[in-house]
PDB file of N, CA and C in Angstrom:
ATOM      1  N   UNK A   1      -5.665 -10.821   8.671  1.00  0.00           N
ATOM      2  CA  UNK A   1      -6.489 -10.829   9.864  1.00  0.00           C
ATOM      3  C   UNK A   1      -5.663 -10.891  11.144  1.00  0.00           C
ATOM      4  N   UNK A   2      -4.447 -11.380  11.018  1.00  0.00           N
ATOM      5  CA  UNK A   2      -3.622 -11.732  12.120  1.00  0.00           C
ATOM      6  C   UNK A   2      -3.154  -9.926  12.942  1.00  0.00           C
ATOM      7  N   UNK A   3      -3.174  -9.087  12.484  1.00  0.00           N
ATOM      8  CA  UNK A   3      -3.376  -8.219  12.562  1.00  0.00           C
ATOM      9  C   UNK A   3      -3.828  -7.298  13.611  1.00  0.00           C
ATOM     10  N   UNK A   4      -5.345  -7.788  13.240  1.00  0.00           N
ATOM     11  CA  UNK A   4      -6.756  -7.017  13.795  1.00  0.00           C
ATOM     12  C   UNK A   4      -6.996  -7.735  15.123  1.00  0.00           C
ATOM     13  N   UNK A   5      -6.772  -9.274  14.807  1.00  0.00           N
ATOM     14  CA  UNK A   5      -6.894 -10.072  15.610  1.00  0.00           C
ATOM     15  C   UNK A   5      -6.399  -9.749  16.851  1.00  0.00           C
ATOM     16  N   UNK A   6      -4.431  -9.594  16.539  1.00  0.00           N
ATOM     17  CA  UNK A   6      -3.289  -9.506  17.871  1.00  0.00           C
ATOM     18  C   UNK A   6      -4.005  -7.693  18.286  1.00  0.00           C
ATOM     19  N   UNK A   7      -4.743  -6.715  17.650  1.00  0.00           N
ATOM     20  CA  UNK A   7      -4.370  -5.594  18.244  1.00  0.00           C
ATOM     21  C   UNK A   7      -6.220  -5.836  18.985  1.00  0.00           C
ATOM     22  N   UNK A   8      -7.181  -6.731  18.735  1.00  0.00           N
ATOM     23  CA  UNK A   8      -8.221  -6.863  19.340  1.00  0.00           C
ATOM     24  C   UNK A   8      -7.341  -7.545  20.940  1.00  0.00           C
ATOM     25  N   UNK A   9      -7.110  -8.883  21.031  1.00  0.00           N
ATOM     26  CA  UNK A   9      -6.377  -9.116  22.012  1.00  0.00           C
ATOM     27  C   UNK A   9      -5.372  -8.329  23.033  1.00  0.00           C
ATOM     28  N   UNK A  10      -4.970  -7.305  22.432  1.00  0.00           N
ATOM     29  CA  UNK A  10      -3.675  -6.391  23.187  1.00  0.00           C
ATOM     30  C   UNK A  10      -2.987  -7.116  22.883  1.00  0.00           C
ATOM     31  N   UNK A  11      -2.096  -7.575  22.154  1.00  0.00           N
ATOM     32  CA  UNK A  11      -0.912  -7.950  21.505  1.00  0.00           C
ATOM     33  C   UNK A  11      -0.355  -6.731  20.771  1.00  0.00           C
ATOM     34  N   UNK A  12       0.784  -7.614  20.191  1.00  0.00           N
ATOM     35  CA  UNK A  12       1.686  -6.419  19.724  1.00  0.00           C
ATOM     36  C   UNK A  12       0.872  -6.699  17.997  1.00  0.00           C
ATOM     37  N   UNK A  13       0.853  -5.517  17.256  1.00  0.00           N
ATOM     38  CA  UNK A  13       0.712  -6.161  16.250  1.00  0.00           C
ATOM     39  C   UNK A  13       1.237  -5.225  14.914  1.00  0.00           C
ATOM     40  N   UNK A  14       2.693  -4.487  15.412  1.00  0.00           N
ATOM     41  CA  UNK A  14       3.050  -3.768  14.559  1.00  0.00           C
ATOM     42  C   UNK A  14       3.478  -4.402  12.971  1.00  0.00           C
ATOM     43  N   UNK A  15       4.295  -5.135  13.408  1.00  0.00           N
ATOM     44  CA  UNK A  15       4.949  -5.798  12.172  1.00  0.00           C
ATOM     45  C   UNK A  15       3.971  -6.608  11.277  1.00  0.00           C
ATOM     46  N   UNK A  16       2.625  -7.100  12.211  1.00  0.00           N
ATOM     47  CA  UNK A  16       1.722  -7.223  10.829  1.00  0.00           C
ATOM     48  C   UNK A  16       0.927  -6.295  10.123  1.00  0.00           C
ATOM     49  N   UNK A  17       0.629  -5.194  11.177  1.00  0.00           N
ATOM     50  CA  UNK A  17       0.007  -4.186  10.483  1.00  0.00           C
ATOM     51  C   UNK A  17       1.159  -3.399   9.159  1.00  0.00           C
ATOM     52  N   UNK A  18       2.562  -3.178   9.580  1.00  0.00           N
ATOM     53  CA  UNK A  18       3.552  -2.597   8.514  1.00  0.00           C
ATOM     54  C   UNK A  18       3.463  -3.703   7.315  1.00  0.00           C
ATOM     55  N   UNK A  19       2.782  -5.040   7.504  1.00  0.00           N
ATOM     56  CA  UNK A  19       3.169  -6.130   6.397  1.00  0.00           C
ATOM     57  C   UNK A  19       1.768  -5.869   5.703  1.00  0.00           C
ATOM     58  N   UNK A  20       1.122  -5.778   6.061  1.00  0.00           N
ATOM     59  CA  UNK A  20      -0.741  -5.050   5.463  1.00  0.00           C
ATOM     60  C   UNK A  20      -0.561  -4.225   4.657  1.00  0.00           C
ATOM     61  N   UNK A  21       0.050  -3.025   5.243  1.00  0.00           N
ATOM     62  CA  UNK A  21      -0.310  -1.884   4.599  1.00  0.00           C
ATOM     63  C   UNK A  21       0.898  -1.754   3.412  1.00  0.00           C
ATOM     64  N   UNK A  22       1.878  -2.713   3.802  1.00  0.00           N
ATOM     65  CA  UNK A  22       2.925  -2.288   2.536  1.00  0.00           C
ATOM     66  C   UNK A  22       2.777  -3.223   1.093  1.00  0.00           C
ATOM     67  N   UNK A  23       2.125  -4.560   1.786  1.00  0.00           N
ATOM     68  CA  UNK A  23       1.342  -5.424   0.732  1.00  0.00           C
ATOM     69  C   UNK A  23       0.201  -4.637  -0.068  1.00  0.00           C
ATOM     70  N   UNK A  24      -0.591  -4.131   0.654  1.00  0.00           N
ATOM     71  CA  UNK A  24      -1.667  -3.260  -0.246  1.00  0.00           C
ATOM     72  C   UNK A  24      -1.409  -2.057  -0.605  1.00  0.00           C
ATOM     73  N   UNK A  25      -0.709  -2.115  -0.527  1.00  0.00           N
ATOM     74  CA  UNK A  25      -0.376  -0.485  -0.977  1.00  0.00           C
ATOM     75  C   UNK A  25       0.910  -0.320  -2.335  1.00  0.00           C
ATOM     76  N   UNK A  26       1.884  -1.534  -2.233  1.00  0.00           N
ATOM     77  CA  UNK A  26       2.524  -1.958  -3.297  1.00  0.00           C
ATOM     78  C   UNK A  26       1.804  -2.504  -4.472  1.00  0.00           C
ATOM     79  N   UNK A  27       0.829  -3.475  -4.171  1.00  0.00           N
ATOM     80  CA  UNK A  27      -0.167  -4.234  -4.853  1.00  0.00           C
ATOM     81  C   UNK A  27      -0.993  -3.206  -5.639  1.00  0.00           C
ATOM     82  N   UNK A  28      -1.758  -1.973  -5.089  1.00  0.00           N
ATOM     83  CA  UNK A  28      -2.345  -1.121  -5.728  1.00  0.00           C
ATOM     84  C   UNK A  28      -1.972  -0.488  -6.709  1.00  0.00           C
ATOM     85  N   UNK A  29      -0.429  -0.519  -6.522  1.00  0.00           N
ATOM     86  CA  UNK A  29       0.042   0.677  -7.402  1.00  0.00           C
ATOM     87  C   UNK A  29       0.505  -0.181  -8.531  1.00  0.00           C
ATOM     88  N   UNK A  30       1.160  -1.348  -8.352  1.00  0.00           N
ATOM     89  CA  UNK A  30       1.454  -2.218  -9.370  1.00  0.00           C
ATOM     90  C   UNK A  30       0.230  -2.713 -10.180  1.00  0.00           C
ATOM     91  N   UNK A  31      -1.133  -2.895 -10.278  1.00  0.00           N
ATOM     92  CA  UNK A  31      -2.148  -2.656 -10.928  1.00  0.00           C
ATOM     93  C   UNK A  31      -2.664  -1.539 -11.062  1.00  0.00           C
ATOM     94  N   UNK A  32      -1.887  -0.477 -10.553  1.00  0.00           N
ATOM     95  CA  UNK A  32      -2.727   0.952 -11.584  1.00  0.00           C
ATOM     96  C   UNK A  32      -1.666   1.027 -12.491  1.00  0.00           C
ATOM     97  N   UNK A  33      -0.357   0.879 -12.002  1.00  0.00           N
ATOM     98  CA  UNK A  33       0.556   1.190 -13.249  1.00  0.00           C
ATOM     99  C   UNK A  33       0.097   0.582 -14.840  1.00  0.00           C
ATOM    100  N   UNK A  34       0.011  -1.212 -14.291  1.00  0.00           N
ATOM    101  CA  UNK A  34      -0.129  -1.768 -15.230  1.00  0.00           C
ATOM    102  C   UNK A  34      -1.784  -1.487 -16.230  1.00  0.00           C
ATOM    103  N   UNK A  35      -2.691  -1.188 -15.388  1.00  0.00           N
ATOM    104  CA  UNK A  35      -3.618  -0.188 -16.198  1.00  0.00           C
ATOM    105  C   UNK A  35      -3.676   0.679 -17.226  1.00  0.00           C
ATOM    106  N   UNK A  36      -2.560   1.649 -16.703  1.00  0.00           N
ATOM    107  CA  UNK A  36      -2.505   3.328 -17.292  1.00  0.00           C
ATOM    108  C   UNK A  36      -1.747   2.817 -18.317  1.00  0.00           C
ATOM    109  N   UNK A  37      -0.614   1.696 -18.354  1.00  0.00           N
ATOM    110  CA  UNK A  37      -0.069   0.837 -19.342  1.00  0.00           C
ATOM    111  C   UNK A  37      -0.957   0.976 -20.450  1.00  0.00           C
ATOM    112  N   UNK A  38      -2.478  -0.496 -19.699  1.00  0.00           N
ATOM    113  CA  UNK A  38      -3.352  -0.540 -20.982  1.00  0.00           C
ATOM    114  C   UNK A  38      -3.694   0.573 -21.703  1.00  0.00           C
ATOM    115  N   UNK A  39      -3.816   1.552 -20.913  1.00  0.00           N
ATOM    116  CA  UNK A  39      -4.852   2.322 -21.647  1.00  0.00           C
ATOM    117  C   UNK A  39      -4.258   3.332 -22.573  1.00  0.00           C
ATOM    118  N   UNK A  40      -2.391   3.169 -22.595  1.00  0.00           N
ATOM    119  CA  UNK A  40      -1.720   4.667 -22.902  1.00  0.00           C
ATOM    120  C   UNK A  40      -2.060   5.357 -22.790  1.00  0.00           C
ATOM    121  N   UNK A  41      -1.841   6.541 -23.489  1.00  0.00           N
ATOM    122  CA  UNK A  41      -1.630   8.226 -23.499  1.00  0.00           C
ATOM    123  C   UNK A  41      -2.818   8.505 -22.595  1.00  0.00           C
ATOM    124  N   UNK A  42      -4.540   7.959 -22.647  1.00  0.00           N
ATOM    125  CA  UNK A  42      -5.280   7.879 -22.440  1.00  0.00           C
ATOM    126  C   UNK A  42      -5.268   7.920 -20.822  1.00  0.00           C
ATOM    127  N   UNK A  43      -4.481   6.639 -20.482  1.00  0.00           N
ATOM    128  CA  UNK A  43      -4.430   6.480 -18.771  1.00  0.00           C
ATOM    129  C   UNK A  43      -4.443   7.881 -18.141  1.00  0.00           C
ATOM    130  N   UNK A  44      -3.711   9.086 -18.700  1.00  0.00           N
ATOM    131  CA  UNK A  44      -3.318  10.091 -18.046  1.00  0.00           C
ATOM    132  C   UNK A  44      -4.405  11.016 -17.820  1.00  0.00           C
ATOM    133  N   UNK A  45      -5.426  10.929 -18.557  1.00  0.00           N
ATOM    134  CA  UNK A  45      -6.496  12.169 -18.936  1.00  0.00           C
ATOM    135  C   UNK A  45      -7.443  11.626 -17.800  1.00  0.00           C
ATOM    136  N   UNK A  46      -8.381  12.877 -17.073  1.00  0.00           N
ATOM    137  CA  UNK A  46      -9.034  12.882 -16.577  1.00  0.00           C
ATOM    138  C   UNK A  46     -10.552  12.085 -16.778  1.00  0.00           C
ATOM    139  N   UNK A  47     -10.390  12.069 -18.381  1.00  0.00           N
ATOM    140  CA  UNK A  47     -12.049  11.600 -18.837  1.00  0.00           C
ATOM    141  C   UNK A  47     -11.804  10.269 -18.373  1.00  0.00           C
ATOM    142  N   UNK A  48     -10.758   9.419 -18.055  1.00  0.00           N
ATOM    143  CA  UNK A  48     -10.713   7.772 -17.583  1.00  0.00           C
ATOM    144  C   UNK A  48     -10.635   7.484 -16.552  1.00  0.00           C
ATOM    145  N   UNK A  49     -11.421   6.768 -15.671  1.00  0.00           N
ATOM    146  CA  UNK A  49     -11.316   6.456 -14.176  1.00  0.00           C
ATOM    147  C   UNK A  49      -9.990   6.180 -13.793  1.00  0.00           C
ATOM    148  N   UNK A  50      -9.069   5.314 -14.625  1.00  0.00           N
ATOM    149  CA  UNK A  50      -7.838   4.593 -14.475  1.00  0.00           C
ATOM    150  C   UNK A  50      -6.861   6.153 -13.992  1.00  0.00           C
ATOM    151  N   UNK A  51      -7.015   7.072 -14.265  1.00  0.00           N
ATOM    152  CA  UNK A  51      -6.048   8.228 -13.852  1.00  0.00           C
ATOM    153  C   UNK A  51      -6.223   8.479 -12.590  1.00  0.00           C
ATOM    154  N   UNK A  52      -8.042   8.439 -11.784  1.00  0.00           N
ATOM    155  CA  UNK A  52      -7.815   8.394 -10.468  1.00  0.00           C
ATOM    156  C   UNK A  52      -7.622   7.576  -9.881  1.00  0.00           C
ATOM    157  N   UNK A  53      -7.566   6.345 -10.403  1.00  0.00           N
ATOM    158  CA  UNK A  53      -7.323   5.011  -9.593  1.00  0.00           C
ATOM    159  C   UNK A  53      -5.745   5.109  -9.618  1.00  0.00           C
ATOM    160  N   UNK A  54      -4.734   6.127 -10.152  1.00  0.00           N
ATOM    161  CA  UNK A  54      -3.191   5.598 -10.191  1.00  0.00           C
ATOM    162  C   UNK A  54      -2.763   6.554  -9.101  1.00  0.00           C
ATOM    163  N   UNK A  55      -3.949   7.936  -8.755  1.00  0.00           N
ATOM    164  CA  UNK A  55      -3.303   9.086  -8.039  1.00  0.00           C
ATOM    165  C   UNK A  55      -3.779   8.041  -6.539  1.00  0.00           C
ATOM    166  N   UNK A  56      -4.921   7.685  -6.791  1.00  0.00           N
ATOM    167  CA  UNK A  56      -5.232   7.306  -5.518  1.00  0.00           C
ATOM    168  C   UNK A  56      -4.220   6.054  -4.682  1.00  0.00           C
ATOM    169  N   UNK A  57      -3.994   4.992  -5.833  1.00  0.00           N
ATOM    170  CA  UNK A  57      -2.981   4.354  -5.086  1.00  0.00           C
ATOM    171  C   UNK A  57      -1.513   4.854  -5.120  1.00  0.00           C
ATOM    172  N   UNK A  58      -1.415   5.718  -5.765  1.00  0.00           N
ATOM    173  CA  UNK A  58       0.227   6.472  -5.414  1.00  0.00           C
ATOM    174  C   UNK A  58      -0.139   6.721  -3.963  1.00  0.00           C
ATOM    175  N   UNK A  59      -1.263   7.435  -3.257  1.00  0.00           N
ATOM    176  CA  UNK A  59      -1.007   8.001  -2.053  1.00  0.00           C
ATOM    177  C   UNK A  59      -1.093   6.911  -1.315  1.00  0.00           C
ATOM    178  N   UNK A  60      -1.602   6.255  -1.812  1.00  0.00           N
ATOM    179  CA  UNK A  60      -1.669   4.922  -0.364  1.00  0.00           C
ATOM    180  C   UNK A  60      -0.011   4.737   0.002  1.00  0.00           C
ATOM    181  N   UNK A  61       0.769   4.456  -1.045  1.00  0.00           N
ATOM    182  CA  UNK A  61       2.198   4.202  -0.623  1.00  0.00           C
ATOM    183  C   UNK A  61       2.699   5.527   0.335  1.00  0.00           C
ATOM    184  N   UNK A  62       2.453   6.634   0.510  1.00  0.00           N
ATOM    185  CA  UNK A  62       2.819   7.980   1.368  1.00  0.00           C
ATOM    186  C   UNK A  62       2.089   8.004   2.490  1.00  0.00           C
ATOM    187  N   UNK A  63       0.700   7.841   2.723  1.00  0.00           N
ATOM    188  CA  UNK A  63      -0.321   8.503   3.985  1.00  0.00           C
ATOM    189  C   UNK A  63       0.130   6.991   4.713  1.00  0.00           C
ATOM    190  N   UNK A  64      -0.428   7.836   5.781  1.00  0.00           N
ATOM    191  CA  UNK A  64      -0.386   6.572   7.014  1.00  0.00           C
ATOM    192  C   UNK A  64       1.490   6.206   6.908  1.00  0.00           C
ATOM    193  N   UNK A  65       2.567   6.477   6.550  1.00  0.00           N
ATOM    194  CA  UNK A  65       3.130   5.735   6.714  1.00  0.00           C
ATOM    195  C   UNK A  65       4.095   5.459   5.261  1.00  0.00           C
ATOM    196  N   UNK A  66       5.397   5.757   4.954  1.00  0.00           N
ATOM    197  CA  UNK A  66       5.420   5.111   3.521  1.00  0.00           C
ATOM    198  C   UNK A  66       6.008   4.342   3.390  1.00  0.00           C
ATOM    199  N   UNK A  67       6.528   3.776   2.506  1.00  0.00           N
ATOM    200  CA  UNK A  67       6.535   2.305   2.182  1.00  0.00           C
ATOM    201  C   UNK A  67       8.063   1.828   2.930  1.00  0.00           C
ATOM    202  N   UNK A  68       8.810   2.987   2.561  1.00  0.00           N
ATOM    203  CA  UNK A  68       9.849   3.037   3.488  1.00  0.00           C
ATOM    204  C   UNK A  68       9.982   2.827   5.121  1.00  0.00           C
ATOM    205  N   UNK A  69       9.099   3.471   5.496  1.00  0.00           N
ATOM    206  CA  UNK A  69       8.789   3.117   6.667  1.00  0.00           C
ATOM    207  C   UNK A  69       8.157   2.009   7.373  1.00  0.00           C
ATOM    208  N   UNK A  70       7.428   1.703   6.640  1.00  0.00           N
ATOM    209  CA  UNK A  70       6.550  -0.123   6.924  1.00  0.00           C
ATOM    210  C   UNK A  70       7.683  -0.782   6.488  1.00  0.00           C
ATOM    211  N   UNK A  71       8.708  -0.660   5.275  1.00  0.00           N
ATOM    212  CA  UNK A  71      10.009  -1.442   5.481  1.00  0.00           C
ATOM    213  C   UNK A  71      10.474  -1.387   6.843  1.00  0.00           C
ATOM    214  N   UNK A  72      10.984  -0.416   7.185  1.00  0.00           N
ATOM    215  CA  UNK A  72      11.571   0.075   8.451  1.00  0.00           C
ATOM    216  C   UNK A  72      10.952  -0.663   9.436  1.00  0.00           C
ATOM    217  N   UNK A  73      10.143  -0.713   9.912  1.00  0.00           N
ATOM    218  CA  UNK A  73       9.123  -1.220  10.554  1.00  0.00           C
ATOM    219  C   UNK A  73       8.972  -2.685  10.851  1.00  0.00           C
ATOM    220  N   UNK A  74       8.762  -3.080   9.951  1.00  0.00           N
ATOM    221  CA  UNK A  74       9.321  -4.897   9.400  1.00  0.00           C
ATOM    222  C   UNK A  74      10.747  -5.436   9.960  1.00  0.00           C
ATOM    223  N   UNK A  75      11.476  -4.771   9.361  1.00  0.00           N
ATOM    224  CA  UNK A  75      12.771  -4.709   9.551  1.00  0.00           C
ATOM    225  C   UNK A  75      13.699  -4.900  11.148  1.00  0.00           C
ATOM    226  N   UNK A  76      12.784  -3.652  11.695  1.00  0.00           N
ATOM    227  CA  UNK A  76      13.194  -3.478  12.803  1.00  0.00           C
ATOM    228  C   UNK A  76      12.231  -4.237  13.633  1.00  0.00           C
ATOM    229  N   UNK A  77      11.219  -5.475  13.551  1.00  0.00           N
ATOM    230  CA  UNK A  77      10.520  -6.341  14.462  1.00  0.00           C
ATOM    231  C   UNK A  77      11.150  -8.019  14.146  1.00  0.00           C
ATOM    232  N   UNK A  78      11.927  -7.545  12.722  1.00  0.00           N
ATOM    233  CA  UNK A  78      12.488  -9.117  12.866  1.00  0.00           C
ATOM    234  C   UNK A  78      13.751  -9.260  13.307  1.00  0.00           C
ATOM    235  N   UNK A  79      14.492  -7.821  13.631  1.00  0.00           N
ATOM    236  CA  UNK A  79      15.633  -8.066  14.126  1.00  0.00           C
ATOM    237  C   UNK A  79      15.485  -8.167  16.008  1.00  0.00           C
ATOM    238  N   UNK A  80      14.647  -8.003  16.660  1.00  0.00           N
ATOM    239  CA  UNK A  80      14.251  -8.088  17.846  1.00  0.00           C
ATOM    240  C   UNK A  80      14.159  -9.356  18.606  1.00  0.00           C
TER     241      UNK A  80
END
């Protein structure tokens, strides 16, 4: 929330928004992986939701920004 909060106020609120999106977006993918895990060979096929839930959080780590970059991002607000 600290976030939404500093960019409602006019604050700066890069480095929490890069800490948001790289938390959820790491988090997503580390529970689809571990999914497609459960489900083996299976995870991969279209007939299982779990295959679009792994494409969908793969892209979260790329759009908006990738993960590299919200590193970057982070990085470069705590050295300031």
């Amino acid at each position: 929330y600290s976030a939404a909060y500093a960019k409602d106020k006019g604050g700066r609120f890069s480095k929490e928004a890069a800490m948001a999106k790289l938390f959820a977006s790491e988090t997503a993918m580390d529970a689809a992986i571990k999914a497609v895990q459960i489900h083996g060979g299976y995870g991969y096929t279209k007939e299982y939701t779990v295959e679009r839930l792994f494409r969908d959080a793969k892209i979260t780590e790329i759009y908006e920004g990738t993960s590299e970059v919200q590193k970057m991002v982070i990085a470069g607000s705590l050295l300031r």
